[in-house]
N, C-alpha and C. Protein backbone atom coordinates (compact mmCIF):
# COMPACT_ATOMS: atom_id res chain seq x y z
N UNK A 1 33.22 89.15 -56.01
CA UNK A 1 33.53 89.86 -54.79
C UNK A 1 33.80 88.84 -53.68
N UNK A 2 34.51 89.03 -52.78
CA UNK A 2 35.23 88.21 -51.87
C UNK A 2 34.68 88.44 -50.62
N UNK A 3 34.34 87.11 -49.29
CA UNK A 3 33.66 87.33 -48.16
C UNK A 3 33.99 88.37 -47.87
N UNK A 4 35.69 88.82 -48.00
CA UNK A 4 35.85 90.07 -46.88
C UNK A 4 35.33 91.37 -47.37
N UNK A 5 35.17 91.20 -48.86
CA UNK A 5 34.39 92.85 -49.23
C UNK A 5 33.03 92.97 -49.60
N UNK A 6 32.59 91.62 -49.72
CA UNK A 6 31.27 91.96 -48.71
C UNK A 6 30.93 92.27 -47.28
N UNK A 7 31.82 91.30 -47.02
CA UNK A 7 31.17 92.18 -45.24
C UNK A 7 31.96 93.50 -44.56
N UNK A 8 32.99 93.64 -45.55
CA UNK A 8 33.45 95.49 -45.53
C UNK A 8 32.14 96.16 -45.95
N UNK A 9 31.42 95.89 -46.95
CA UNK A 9 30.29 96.42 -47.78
C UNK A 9 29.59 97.06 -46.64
N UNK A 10 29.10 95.64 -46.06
CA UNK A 10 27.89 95.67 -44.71
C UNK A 10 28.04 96.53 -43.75
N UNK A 11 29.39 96.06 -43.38
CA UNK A 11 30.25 97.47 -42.32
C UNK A 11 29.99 99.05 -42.50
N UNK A 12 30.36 99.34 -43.96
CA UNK A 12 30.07 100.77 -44.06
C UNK A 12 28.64 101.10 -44.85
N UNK A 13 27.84 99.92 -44.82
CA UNK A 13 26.21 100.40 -44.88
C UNK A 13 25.76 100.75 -43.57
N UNK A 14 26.51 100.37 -42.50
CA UNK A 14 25.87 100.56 -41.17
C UNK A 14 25.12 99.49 -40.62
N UNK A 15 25.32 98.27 -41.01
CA UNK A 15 24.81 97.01 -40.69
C UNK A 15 25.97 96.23 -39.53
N UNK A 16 26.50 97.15 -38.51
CA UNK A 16 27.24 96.65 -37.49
C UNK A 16 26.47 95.50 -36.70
N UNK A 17 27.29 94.47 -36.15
CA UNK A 17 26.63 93.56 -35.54
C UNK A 17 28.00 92.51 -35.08
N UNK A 18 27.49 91.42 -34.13
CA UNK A 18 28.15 90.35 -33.50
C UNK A 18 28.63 89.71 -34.71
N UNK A 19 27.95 89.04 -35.72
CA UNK A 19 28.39 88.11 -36.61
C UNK A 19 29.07 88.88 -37.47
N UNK A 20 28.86 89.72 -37.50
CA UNK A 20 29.29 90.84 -39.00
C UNK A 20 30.89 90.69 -38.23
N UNK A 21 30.94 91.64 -37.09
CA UNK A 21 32.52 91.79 -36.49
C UNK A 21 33.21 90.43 -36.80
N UNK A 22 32.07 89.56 -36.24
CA UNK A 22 33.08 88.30 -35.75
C UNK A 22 33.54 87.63 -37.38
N UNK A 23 33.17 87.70 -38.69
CA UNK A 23 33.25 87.60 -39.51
C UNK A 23 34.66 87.86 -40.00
N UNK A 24 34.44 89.14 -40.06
CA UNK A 24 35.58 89.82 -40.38
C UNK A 24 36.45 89.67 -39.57
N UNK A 25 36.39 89.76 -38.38
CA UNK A 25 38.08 89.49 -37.73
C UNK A 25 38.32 88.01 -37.73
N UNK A 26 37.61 87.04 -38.57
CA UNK A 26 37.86 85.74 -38.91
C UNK A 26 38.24 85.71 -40.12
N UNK A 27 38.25 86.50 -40.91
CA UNK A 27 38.38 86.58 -42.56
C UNK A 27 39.80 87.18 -42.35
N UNK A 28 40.29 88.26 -41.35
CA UNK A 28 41.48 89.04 -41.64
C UNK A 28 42.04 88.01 -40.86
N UNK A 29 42.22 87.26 -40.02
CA UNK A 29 42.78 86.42 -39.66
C UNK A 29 43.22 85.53 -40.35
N UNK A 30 42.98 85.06 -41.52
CA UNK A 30 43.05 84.17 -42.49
C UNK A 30 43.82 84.38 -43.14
N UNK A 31 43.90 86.06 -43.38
CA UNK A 31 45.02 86.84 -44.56
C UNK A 31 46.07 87.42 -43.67
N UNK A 32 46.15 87.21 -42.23
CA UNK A 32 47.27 87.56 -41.53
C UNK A 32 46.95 88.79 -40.75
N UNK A 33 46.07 89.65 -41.57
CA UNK A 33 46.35 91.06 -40.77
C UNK A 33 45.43 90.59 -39.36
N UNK A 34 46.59 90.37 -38.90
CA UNK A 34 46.59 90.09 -37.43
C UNK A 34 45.55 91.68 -36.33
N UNK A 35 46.09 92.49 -36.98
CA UNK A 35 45.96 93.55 -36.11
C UNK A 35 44.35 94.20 -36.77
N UNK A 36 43.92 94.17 -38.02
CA UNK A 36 42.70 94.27 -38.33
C UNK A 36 41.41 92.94 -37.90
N UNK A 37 41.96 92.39 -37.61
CA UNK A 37 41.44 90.86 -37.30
C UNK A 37 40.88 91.69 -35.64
N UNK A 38 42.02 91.80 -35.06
CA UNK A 38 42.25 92.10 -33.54
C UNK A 38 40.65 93.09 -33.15
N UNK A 39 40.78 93.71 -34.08
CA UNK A 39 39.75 95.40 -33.64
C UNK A 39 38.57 94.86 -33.90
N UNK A 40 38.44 93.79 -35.49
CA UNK A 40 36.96 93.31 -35.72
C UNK A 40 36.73 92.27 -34.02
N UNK A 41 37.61 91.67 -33.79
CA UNK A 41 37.16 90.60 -32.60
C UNK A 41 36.94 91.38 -31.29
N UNK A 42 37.78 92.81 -31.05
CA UNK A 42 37.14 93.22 -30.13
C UNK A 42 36.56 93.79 -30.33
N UNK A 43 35.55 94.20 -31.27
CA UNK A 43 34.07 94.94 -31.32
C UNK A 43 33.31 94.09 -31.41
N UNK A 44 33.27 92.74 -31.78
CA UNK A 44 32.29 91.84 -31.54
C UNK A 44 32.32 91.18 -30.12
N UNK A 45 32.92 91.58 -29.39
CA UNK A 45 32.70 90.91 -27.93
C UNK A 45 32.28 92.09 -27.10
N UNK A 46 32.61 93.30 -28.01
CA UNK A 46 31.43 94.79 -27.40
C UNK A 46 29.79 94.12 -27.61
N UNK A 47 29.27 93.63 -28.76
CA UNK A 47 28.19 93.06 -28.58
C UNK A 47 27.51 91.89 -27.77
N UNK A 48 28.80 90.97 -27.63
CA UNK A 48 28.77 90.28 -26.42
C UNK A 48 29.43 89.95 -26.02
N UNK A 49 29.58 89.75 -24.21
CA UNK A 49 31.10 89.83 -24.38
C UNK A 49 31.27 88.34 -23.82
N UNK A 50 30.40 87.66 -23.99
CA UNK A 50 30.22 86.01 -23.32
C UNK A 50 30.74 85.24 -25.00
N UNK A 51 30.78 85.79 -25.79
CA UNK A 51 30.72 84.75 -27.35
C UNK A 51 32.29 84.48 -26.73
N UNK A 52 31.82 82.69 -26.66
CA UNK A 52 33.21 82.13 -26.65
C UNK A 52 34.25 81.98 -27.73
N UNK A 53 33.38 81.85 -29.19
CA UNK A 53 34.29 81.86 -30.83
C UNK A 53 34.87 83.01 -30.46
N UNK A 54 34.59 83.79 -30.02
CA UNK A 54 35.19 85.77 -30.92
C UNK A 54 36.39 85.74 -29.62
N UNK A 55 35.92 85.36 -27.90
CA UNK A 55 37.64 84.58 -27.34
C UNK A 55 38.18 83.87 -27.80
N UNK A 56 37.63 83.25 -28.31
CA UNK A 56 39.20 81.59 -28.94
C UNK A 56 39.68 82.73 -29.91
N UNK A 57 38.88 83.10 -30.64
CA UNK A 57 39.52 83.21 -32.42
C UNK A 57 40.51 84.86 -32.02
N UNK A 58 40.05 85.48 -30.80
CA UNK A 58 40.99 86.62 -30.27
C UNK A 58 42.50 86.15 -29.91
N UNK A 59 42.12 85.37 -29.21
CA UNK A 59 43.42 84.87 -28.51
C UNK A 59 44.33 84.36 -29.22
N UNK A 60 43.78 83.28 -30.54
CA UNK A 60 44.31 83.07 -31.25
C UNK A 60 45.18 83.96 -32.15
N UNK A 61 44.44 85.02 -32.43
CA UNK A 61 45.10 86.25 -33.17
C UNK A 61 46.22 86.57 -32.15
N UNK A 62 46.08 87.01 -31.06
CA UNK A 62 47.01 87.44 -30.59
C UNK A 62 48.54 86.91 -30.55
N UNK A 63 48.44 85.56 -30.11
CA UNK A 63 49.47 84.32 -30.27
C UNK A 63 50.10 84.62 -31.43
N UNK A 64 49.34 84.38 -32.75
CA UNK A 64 49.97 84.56 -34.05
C UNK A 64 50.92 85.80 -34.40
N UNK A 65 50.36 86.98 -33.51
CA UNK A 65 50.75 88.06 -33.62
C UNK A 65 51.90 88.48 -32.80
N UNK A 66 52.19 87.83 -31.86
CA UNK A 66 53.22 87.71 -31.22
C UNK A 66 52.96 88.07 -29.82
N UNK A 67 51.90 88.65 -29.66
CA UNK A 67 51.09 89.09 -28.35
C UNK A 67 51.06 88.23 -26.97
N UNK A 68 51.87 87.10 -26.30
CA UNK A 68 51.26 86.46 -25.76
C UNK A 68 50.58 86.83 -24.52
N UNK A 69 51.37 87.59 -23.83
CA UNK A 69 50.87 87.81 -22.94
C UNK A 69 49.57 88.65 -22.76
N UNK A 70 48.95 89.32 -23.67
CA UNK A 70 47.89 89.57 -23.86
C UNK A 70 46.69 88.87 -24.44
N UNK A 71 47.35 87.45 -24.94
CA UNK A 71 46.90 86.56 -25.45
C UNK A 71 46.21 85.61 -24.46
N UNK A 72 47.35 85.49 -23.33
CA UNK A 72 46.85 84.80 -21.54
C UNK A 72 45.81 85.54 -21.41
N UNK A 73 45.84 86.94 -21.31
CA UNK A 73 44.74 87.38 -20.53
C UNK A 73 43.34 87.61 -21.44
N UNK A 74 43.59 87.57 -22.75
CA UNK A 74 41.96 87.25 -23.33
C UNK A 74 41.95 85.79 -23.04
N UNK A 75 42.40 84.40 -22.88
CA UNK A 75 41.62 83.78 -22.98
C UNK A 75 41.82 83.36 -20.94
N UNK A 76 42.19 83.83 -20.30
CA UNK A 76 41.43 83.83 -18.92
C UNK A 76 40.15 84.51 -18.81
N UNK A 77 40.30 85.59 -19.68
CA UNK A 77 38.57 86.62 -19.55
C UNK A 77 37.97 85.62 -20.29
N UNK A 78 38.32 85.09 -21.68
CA UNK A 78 37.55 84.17 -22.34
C UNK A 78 36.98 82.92 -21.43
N UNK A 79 37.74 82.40 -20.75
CA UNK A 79 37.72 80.89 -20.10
C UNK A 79 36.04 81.68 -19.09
N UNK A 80 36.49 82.88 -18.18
CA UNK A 80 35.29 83.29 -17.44
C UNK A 80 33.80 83.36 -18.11
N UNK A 81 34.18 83.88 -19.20
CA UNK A 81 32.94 83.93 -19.95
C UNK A 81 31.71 82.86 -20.39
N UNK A 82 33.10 82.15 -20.69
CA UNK A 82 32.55 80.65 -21.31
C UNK A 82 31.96 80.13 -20.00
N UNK A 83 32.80 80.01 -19.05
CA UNK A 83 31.60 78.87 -18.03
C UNK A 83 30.70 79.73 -17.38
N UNK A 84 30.80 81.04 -17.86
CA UNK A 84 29.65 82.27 -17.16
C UNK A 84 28.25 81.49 -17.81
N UNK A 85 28.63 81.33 -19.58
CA UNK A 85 27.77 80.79 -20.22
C UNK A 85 27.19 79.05 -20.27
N UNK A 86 27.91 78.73 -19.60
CA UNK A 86 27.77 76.98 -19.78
C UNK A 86 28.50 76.54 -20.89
N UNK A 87 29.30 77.26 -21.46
CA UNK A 87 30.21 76.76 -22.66
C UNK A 87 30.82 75.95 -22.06
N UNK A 88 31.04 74.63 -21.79
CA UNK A 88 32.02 73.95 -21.28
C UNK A 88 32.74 73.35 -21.96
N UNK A 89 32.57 73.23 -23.20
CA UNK A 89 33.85 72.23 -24.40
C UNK A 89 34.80 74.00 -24.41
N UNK A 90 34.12 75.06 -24.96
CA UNK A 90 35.31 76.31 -24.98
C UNK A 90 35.89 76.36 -24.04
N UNK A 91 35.45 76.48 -22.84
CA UNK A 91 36.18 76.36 -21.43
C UNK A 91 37.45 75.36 -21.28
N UNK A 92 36.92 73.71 -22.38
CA UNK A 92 38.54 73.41 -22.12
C UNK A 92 39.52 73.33 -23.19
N UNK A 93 38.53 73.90 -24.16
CA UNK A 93 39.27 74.40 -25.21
C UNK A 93 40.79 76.09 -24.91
N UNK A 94 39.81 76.70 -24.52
CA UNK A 94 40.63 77.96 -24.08
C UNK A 94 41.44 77.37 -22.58
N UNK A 95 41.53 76.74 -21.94
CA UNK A 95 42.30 76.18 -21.04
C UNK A 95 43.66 75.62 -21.47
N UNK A 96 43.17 74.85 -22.55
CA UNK A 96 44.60 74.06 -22.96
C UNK A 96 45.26 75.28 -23.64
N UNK A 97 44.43 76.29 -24.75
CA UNK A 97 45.45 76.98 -25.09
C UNK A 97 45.93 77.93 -24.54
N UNK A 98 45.27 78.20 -23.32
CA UNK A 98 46.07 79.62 -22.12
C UNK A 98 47.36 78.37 -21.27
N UNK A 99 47.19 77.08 -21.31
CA UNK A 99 48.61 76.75 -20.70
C UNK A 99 49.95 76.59 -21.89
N UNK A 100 49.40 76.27 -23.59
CA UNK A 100 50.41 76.71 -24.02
C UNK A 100 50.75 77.89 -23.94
N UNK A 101 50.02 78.56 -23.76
CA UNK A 101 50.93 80.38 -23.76
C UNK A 101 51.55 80.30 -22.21
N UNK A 102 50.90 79.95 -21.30
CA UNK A 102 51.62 80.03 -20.49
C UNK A 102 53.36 79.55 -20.34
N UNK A 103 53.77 78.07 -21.08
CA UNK A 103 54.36 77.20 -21.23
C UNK A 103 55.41 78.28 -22.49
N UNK A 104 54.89 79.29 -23.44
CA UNK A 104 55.67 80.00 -24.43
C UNK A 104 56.38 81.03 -22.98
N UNK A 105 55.59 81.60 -22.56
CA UNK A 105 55.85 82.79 -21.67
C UNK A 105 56.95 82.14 -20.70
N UNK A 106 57.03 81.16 -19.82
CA UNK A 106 57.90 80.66 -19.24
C UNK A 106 59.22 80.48 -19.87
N UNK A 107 59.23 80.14 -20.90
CA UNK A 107 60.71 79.50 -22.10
C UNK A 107 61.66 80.93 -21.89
N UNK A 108 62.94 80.23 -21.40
CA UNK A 108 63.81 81.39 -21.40
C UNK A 108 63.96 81.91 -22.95
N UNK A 109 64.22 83.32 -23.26
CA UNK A 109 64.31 83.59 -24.22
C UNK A 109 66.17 83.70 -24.48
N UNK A 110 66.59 83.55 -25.71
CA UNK A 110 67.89 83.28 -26.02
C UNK A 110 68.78 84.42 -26.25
């Protein structure tokens, strides 16, 4: 059995949680489904909404997914979070990658 159907398993035993979400929308991220990835990462930032991994690894999804501009604005909420928390390496982690999106979003399109 494979990480992701175990922690599908866990999911529909009713064992919801931060790591469980954040799991899984790290596992579907891996296999692309961008958009199942998306729902596990925002229910794990329903549990907290300071976890700087479950912003990077959101934003990241989004980017991949073609999302950017929704991609800017999780990791500006992300960037808040992080120095809400003292995360300061995520803080300039999610910095550099909200100016490449910024830097995609600017590019005339053809």
């Amino acid at each position: 059995m494979s990480a992701l159907e175990n922690f599908e398993k866990m999911l529909a035993a009713g064992k919801d949680n931060l790591l469980l979400r954040y799991s899984l929308g790290n596992e579907y991220f891996k296999l692309g489904d961008f958009a199942a990835a998306r729902a596990h990462l925002e229910a794990a930032l329903v549990f907290d909404p300071r976890h700087s991994a479950a912003w990077k690894l959101l934003g990241k999804t989004l980017v991949e997914s073609g999302a950017l501009a929704d991609a800017l604005v999780v990791y500006q909420r992300g960037i808040a979070a992080a120095e809400e928390k003292g995360d300061l390496q995520a803080v300039k982690e999610m910095r550099v990658f909200a100016h490449r999106v910024e830097k995609q979003l600017a590019e005339p399109t053809a």
